[in-house]
N, C-alpha and C. Protein backbone atom coordinates (compact mmCIF):
# COMPACT_ATOMS: atom_id res chain seq x y z
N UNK A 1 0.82 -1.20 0.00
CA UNK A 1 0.00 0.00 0.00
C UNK A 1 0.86 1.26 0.00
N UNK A 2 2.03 1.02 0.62
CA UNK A 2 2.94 2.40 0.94
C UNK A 2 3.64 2.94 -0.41
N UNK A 3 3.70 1.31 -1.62
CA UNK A 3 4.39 1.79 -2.37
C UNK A 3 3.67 1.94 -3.64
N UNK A 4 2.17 1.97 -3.17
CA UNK A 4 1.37 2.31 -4.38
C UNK A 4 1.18 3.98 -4.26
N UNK A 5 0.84 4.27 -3.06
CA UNK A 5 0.85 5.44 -2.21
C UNK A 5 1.81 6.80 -2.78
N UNK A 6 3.51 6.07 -2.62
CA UNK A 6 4.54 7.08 -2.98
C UNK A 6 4.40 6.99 -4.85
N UNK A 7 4.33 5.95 -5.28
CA UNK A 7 4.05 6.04 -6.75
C UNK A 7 3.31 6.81 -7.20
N UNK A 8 2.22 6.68 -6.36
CA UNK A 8 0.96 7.86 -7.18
C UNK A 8 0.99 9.28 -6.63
N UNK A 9 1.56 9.35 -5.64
CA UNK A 9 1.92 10.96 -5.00
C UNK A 9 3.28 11.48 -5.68
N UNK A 10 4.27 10.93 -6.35
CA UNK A 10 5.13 11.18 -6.77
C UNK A 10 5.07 11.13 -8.65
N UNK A 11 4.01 10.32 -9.03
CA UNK A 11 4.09 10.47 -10.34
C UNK A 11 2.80 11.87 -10.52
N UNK A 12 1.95 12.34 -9.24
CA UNK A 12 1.59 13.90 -9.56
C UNK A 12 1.96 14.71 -9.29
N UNK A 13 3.20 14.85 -8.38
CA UNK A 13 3.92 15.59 -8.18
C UNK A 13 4.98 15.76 -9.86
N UNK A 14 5.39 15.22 -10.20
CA UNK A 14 6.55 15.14 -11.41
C UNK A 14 5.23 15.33 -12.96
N UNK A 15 4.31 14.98 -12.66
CA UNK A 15 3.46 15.63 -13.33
C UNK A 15 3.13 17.17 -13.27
N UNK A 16 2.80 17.44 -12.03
CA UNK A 16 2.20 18.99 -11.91
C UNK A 16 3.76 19.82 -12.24
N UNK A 17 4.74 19.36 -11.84
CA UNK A 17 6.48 20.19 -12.16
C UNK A 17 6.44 20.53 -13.66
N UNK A 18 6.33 19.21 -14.78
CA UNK A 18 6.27 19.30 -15.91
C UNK A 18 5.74 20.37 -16.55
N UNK A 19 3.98 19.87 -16.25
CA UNK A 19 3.45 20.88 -16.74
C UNK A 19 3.57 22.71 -16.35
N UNK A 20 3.60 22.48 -15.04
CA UNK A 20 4.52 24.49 -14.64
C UNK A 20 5.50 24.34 -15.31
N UNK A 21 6.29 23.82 -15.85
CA UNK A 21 7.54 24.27 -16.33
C UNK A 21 7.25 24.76 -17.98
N UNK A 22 6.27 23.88 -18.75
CA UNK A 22 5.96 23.86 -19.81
C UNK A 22 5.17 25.07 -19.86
N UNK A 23 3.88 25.51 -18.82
CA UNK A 23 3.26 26.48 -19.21
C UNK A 23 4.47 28.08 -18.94
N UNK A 24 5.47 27.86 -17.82
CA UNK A 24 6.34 28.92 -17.80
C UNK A 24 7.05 29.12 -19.02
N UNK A 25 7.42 27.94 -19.68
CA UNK A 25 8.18 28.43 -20.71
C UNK A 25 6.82 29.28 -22.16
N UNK A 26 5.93 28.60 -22.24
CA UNK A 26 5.30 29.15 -23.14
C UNK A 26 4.85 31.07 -22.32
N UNK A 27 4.73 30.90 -21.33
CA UNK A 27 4.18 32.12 -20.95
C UNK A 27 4.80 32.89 -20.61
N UNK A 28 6.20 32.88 -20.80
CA UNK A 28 7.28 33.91 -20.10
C UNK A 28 7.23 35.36 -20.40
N UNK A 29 6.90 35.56 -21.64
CA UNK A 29 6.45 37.01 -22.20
C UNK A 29 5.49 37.76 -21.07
N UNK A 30 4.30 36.75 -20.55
CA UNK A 30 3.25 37.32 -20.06
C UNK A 30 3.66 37.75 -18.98
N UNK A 31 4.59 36.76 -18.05
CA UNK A 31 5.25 36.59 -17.24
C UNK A 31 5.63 37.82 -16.60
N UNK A 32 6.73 37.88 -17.90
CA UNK A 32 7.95 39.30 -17.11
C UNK A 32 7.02 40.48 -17.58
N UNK A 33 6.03 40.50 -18.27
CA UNK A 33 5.37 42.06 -18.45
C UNK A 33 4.65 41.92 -16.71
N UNK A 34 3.92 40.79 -16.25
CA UNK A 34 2.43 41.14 -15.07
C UNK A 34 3.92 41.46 -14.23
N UNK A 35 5.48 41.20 -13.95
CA UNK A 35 6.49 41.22 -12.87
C UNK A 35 6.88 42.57 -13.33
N UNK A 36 6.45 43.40 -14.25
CA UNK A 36 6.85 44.69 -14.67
C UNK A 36 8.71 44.55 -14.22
N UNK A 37 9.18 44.02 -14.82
CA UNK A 37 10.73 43.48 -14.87
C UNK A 37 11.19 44.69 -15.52
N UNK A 38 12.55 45.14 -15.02
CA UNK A 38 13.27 46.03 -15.87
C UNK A 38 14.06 45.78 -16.98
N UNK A 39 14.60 44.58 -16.89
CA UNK A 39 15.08 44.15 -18.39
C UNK A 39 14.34 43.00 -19.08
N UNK A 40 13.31 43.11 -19.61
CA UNK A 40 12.45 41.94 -20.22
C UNK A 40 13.62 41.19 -20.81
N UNK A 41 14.43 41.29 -21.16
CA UNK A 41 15.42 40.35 -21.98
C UNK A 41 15.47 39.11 -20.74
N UNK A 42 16.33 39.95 -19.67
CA UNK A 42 17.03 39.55 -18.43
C UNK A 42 15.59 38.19 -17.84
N UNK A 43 14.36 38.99 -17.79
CA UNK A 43 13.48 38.21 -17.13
C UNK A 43 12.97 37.06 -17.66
N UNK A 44 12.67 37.48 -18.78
CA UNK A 44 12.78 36.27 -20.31
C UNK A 44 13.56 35.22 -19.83
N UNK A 45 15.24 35.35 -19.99
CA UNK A 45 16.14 34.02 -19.71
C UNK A 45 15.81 33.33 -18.43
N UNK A 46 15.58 34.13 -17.06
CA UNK A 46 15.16 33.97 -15.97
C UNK A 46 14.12 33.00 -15.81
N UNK A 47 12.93 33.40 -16.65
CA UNK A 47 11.78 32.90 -16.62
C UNK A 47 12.08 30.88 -17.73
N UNK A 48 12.64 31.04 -18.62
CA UNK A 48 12.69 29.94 -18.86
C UNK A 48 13.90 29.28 -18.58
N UNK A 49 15.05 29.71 -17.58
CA UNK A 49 15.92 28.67 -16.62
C UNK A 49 15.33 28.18 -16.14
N UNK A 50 14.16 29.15 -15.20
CA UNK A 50 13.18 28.39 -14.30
C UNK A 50 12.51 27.49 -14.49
N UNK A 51 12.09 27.51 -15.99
CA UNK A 51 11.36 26.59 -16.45
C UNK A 51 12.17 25.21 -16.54
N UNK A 52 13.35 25.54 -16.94
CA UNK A 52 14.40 24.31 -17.55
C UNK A 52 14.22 23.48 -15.81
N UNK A 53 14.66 24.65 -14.89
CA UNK A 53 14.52 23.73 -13.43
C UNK A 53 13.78 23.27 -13.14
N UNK A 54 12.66 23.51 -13.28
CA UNK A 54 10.94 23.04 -13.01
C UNK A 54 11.25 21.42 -13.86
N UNK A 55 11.73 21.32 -15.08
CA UNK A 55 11.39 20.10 -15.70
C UNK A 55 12.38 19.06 -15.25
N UNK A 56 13.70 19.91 -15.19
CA UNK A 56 14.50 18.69 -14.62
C UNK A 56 14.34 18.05 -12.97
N UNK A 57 13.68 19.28 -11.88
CA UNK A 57 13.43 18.54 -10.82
C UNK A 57 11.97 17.31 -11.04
N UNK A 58 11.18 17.77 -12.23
CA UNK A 58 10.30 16.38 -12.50
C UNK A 58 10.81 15.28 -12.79
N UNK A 59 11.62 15.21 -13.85
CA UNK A 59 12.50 14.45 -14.15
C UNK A 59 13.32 13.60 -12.79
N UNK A 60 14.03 14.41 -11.92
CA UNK A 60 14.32 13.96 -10.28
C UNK A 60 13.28 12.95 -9.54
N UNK A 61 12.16 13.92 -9.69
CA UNK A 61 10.82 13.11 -9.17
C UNK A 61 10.15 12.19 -9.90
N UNK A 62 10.56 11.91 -10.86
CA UNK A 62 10.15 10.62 -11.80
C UNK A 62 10.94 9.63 -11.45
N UNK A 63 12.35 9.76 -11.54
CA UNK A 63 12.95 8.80 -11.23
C UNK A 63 13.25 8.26 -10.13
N UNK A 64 13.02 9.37 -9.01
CA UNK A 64 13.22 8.58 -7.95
C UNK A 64 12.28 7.80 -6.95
N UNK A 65 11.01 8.49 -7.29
CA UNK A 65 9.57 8.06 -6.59
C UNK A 65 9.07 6.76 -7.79
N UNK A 66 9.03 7.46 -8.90
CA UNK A 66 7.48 6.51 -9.37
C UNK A 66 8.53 5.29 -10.38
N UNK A 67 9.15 5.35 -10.86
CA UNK A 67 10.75 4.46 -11.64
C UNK A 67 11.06 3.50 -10.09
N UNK A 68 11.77 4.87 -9.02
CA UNK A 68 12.40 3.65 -7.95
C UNK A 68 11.61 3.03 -7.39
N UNK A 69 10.57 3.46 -6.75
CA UNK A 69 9.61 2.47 -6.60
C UNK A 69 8.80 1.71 -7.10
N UNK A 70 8.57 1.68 -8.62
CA UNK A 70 7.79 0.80 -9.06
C UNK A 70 9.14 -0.49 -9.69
N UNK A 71 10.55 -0.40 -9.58
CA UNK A 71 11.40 -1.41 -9.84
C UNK A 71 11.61 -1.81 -8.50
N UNK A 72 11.94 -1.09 -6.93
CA UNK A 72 12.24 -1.57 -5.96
C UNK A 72 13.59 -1.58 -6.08
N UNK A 73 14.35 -2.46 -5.37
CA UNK A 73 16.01 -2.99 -5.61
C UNK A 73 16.56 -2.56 -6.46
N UNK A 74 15.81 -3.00 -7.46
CA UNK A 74 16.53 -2.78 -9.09
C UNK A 74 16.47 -1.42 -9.96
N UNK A 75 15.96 -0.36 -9.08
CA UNK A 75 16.11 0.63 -9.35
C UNK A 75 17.18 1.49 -8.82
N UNK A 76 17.59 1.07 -8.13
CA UNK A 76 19.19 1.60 -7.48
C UNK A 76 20.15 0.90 -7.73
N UNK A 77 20.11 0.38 -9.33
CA UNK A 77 21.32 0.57 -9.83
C UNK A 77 22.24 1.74 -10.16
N UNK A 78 23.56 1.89 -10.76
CA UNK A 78 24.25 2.25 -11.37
C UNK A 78 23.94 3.33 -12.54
N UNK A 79 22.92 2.74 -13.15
CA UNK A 79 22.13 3.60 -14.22
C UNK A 79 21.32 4.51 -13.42
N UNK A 80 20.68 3.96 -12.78
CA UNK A 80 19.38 4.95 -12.54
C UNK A 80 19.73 6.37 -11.82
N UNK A 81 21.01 5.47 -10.47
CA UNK A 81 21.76 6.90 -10.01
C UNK A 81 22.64 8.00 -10.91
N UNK A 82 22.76 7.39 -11.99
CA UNK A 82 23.30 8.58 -12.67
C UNK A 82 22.67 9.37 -13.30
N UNK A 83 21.33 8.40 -13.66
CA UNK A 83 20.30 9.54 -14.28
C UNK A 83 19.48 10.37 -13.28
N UNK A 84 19.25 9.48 -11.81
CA UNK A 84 18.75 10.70 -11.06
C UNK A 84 20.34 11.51 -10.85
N UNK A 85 21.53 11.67 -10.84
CA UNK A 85 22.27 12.77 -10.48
C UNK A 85 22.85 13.93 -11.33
N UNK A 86 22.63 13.50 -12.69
CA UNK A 86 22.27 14.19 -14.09
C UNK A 86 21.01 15.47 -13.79
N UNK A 87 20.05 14.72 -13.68
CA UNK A 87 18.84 15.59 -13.50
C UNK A 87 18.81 16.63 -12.16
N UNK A 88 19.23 16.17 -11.12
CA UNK A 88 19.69 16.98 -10.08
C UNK A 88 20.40 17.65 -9.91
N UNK A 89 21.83 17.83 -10.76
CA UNK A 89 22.80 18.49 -11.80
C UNK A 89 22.29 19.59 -12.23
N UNK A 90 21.28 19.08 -13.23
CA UNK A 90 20.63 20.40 -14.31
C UNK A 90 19.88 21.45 -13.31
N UNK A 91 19.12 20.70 -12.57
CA UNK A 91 18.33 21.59 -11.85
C UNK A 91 18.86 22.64 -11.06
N UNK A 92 19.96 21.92 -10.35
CA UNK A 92 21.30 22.86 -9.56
C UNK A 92 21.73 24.15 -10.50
N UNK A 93 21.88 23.83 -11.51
CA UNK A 93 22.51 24.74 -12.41
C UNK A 93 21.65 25.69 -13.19
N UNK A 94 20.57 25.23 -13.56
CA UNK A 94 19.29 26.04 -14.00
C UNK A 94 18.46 26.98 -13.18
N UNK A 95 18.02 26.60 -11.53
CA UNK A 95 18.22 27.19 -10.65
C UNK A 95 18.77 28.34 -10.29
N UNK A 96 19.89 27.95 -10.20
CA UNK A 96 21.19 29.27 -10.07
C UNK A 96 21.08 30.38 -10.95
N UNK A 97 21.35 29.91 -12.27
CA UNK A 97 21.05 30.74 -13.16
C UNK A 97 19.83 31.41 -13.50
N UNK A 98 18.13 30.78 -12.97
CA UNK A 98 17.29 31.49 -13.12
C UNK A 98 17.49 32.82 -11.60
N UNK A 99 18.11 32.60 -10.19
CA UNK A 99 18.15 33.25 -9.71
C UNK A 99 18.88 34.40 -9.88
N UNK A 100 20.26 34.20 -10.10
CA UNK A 100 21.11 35.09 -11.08
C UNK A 100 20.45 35.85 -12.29
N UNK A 101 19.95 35.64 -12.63
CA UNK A 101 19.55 35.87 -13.90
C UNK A 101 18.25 37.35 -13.06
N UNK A 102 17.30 36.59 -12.29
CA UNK A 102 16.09 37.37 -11.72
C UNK A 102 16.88 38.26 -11.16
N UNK A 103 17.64 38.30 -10.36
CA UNK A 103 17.96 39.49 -9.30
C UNK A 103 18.83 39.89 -10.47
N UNK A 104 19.21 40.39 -11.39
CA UNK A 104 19.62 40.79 -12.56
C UNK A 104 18.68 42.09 -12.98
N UNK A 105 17.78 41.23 -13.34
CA UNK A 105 16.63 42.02 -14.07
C UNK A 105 16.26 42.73 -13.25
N UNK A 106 16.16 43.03 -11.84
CA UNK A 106 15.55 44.26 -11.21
C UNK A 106 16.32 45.08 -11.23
């Protein structure tokens, strides 16, 4: 039950990330005008790092909730940790740069 539980709380969680990330990237225009941003350029890149982070922490949460638990054991292989530390990577770095990027633009 516990591991039907984290599967399905973790594959809507890495769902709902996706999709914010997808509607941020399409909406970033709208975005940095309602944040009245001083460099729309600046808020622009900002707005879709964020987005890039939004997808790769789904990506995190895919693999490690609804992948590791629906293999068990055999999901903590070798492979899988590199693809969850890849994705945790990007996010680190996309992150940064959407914050950098935001405190920029003001």
């Amino acid at each position: 039950m516990t591991r039907i539980l984290t599967i399905t709380l973790g594959t809507l969680w890495a769902v709902g990330l996706v999709f914010t990330a997808l509607w941020m990237w399409q909406r970033c225009d709208d975005i940095a005008v309602y944040l009245r941003a001083g460099n729309p350029v600046l808020a622009h890149a900002a707005l879709r790092c964020g987005a890039v982070a939004a997808f790769a922490m789904g990506q995190a949460v895919l693999l490690t909730f609804v992948i590791g638990g629906a293999l068990g054991a055999k999901g903590r292989d070798a492979t899988m940790q590199a693809l969850r530390l890849s994705a945790v990577v990007v996010f680190l770095f996309a992150a940064t740069s959407a914050i950098a990027l935001g405190a920029a633009c003001r």
